[in-house]
C-alpha atoms as a PDB file:
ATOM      1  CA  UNK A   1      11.487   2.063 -12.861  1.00  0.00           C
ATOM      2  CA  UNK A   2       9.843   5.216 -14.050  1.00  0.00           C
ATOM      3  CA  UNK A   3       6.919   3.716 -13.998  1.00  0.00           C
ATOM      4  CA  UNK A   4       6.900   3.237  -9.998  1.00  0.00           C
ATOM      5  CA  UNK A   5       8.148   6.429  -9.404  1.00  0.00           C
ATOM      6  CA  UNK A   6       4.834   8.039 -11.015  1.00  0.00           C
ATOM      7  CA  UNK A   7       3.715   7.681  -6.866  1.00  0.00           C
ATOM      8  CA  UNK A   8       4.326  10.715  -5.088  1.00  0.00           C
ATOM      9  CA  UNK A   9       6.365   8.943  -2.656  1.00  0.00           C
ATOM     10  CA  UNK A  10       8.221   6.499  -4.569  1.00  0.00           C
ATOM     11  CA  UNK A  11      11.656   7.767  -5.444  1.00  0.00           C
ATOM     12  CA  UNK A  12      14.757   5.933  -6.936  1.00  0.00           C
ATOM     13  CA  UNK A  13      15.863   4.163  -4.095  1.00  0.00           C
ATOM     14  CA  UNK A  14      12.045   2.641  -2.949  1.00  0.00           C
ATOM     15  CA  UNK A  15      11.625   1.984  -6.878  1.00  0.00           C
ATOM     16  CA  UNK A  16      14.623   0.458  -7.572  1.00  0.00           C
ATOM     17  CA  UNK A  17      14.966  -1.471  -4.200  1.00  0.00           C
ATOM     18  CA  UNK A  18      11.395  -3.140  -4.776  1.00  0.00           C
ATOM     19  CA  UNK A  19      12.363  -4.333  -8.180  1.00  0.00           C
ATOM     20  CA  UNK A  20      15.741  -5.703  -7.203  1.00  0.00           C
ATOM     21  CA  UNK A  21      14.037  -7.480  -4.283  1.00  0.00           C
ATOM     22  CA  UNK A  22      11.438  -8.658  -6.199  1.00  0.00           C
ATOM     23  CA  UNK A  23      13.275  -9.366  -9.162  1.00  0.00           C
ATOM     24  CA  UNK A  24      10.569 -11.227 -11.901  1.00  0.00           C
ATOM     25  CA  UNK A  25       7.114  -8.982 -12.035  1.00  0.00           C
ATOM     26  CA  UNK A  26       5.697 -12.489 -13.183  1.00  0.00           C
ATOM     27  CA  UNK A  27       6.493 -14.359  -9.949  1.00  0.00           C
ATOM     28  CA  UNK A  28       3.559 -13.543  -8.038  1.00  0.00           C
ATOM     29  CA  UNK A  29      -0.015 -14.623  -9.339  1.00  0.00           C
ATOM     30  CA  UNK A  30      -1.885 -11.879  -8.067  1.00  0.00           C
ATOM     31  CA  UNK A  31      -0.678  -8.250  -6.848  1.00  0.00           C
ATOM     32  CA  UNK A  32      -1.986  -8.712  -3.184  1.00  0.00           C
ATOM     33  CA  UNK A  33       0.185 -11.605  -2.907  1.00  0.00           C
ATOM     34  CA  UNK A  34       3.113  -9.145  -2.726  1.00  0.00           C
ATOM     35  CA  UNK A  35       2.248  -8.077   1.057  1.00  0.00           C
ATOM     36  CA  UNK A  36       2.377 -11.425   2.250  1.00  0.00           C
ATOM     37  CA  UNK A  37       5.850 -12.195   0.392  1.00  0.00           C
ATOM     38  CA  UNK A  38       7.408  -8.891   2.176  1.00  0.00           C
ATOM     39  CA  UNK A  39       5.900  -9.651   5.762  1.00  0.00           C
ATOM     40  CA  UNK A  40       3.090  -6.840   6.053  1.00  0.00           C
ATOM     41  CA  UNK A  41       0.388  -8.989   6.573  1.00  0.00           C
ATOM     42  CA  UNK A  42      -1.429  -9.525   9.450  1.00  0.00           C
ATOM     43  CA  UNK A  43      -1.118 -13.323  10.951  1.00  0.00           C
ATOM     44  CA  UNK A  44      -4.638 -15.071  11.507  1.00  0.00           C
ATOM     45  CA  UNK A  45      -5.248 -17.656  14.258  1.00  0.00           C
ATOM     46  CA  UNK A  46      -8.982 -19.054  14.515  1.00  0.00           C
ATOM     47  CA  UNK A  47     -10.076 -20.752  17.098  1.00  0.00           C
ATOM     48  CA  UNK A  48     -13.853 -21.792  17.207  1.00  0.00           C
ATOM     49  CA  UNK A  49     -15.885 -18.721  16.319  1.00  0.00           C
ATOM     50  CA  UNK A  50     -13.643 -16.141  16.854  1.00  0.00           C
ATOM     51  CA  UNK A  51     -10.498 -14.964  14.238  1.00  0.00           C
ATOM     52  CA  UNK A  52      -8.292 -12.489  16.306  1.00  0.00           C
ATOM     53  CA  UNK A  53      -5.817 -10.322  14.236  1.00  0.00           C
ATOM     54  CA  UNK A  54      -2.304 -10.734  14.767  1.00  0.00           C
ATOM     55  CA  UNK A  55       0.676  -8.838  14.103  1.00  0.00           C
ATOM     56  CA  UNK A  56       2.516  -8.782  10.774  1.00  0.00           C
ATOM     57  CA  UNK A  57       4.723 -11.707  10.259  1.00  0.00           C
ATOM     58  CA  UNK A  58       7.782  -9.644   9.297  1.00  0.00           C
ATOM     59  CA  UNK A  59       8.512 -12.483   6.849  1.00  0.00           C
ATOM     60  CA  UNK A  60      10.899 -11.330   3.510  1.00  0.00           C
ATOM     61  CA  UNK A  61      13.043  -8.356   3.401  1.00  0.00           C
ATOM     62  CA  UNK A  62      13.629  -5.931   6.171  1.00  0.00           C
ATOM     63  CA  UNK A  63      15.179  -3.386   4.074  1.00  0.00           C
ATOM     64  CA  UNK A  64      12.479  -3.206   1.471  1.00  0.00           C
ATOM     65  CA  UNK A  65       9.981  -3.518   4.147  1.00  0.00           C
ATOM     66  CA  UNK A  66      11.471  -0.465   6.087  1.00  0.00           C
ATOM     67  CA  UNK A  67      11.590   2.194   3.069  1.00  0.00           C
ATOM     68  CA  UNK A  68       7.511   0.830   2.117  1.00  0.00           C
ATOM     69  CA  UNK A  69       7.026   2.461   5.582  1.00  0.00           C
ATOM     70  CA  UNK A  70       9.111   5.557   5.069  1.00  0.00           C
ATOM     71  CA  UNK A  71       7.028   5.552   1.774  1.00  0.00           C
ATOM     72  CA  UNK A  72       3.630   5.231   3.661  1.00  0.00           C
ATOM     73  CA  UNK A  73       4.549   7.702   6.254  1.00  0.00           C
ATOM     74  CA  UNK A  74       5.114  10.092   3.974  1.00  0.00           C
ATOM     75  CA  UNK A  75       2.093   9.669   1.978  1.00  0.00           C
ATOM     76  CA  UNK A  76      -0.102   9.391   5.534  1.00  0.00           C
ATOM     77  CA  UNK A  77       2.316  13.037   6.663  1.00  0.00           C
ATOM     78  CA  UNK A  78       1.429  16.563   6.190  1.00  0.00           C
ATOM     79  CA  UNK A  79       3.646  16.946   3.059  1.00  0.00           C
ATOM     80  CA  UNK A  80       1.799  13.580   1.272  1.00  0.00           C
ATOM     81  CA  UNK A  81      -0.024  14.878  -1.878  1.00  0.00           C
ATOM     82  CA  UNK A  82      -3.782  14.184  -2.490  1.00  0.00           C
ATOM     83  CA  UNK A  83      -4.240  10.491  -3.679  1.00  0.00           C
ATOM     84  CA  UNK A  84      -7.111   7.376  -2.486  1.00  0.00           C
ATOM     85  CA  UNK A  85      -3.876   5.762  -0.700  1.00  0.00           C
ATOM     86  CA  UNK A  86      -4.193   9.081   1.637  1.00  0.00           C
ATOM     87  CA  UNK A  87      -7.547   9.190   1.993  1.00  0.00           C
ATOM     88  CA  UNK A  88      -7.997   5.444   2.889  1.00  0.00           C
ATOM     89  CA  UNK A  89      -4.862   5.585   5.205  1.00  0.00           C
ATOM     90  CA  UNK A  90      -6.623   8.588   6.860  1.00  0.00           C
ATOM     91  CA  UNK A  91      -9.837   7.340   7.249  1.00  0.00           C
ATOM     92  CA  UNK A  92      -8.561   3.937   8.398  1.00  0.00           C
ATOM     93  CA  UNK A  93      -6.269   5.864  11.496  1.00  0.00           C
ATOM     94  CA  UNK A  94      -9.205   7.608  12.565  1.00  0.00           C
ATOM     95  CA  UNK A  95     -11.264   4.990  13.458  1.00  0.00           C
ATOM     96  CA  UNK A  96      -8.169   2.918  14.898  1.00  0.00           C
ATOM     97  CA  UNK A  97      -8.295   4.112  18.304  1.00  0.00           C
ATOM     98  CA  UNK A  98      -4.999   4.247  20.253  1.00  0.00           C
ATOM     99  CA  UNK A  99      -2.888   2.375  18.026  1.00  0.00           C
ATOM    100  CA  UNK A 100      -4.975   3.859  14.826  1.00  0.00           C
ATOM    101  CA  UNK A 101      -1.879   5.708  13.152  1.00  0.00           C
ATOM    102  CA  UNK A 102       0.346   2.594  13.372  1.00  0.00           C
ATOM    103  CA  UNK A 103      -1.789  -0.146  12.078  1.00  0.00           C
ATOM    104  CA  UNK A 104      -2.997   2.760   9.197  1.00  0.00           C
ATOM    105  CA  UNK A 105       0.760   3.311   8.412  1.00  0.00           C
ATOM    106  CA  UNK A 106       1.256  -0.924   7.525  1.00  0.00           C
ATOM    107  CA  UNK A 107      -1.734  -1.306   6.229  1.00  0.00           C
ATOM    108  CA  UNK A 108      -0.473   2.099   3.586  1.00  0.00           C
ATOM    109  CA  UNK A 109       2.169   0.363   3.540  1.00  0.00           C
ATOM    110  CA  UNK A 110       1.011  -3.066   2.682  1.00  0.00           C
ATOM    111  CA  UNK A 111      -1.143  -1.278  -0.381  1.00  0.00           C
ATOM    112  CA  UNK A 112       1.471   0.794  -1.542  1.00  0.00           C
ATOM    113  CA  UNK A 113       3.260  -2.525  -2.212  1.00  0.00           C
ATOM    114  CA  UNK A 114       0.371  -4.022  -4.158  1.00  0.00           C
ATOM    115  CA  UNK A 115      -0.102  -0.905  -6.014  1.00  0.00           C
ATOM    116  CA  UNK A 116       3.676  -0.656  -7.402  1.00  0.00           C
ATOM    117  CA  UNK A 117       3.383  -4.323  -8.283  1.00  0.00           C
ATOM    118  CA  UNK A 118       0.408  -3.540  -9.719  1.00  0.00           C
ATOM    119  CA  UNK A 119       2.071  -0.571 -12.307  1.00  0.00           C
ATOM    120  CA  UNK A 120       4.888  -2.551 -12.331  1.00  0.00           C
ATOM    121  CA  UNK A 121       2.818  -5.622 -14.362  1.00  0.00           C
ATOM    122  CA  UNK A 122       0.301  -3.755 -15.790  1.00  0.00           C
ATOM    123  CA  UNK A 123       2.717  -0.614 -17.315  1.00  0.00           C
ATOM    124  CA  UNK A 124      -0.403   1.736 -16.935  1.00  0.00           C
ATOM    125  CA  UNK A 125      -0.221   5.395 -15.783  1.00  0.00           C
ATOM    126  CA  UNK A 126      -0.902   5.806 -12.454  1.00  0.00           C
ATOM    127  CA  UNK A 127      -4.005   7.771 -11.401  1.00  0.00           C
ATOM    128  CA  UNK A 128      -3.661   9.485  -7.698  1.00  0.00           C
ATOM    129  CA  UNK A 129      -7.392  10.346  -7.713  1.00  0.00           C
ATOM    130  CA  UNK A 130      -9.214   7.154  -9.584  1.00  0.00           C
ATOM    131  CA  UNK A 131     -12.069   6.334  -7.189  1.00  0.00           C
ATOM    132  CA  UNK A 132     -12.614   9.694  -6.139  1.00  0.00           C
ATOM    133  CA  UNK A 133     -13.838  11.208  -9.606  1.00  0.00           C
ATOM    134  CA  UNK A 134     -17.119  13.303  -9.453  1.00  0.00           C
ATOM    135  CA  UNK A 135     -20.127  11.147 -10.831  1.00  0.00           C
ATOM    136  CA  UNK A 136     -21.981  12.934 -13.240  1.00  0.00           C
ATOM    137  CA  UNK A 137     -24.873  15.070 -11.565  1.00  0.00           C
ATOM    138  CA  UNK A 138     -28.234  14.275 -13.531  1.00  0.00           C
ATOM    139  CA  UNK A 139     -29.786  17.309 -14.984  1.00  0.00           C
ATOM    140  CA  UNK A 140     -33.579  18.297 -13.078  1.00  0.00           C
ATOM    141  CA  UNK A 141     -35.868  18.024 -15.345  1.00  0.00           C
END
């Protein structure tokens, strides 16, 4: 469980919760398959050329669902610490438009699920800042 709680806004009872729920790290094939198993993925109806986004299916748990928001909204808050889950849930509410902050908080959400699957699997330390390293500046010549 430690190894969830290396997120910022994991704590004991998200951690422990999403393993209990979950119970086998083994039982999904891929990580992303996680956010469809605990309803926070968007529903898709096509019809001809166009593929309108639906709401989240609220399929699986309601409990575990619930605290992945808390989680999210804390993270998306003023007291969540600096990490690429912040910065994409930021960027993604801003260009949103009315509903921005909502869809940005289940979407957070939906990724924070994938990624504590994800360090649940793999055992690897997490990294708040991966993407967002500096690339190495050439030298003029």
């Amino acid at each position: 469980m430690a190894r969830l709680e290396q997120v910022r806004a994991v704590g004991t009872l998200i951690g422990l919760t999403f393993m209990l729920t979950l119970e086998d790290a083994h039982r999904f094939r891929k990580s992303r398959d996680v956010g469809c198993y605990l309803g926070l993925q968007p529903g898709r109806r096509n019809s001809g050329q166009s593929e309108p986004q639906m709401h989240i299916s609220k399929e699986g748990d309601p409990y575990l669902r619930t605290l992945l928001v808390q989680g999210a909204h804390h993270i998306l808050g003023p007291f969540g610490a600096d990490s690429d889950l912040r910065r994409w849930g930021l960027k993604l509410a801003e260009r949103g438009g009315k509903n921005g902050k909502k869809r940005a908080v289940i979407a957070t959400a939906r990724k924070l699920a994938v990624l504590l699957h994800r360090l649940w699997v793999s055992a690897e330390v997490y990294e708040p800042l991966r993407n967002s390293h500096p690339e190495s500046i050439p030298a003029a010549a």
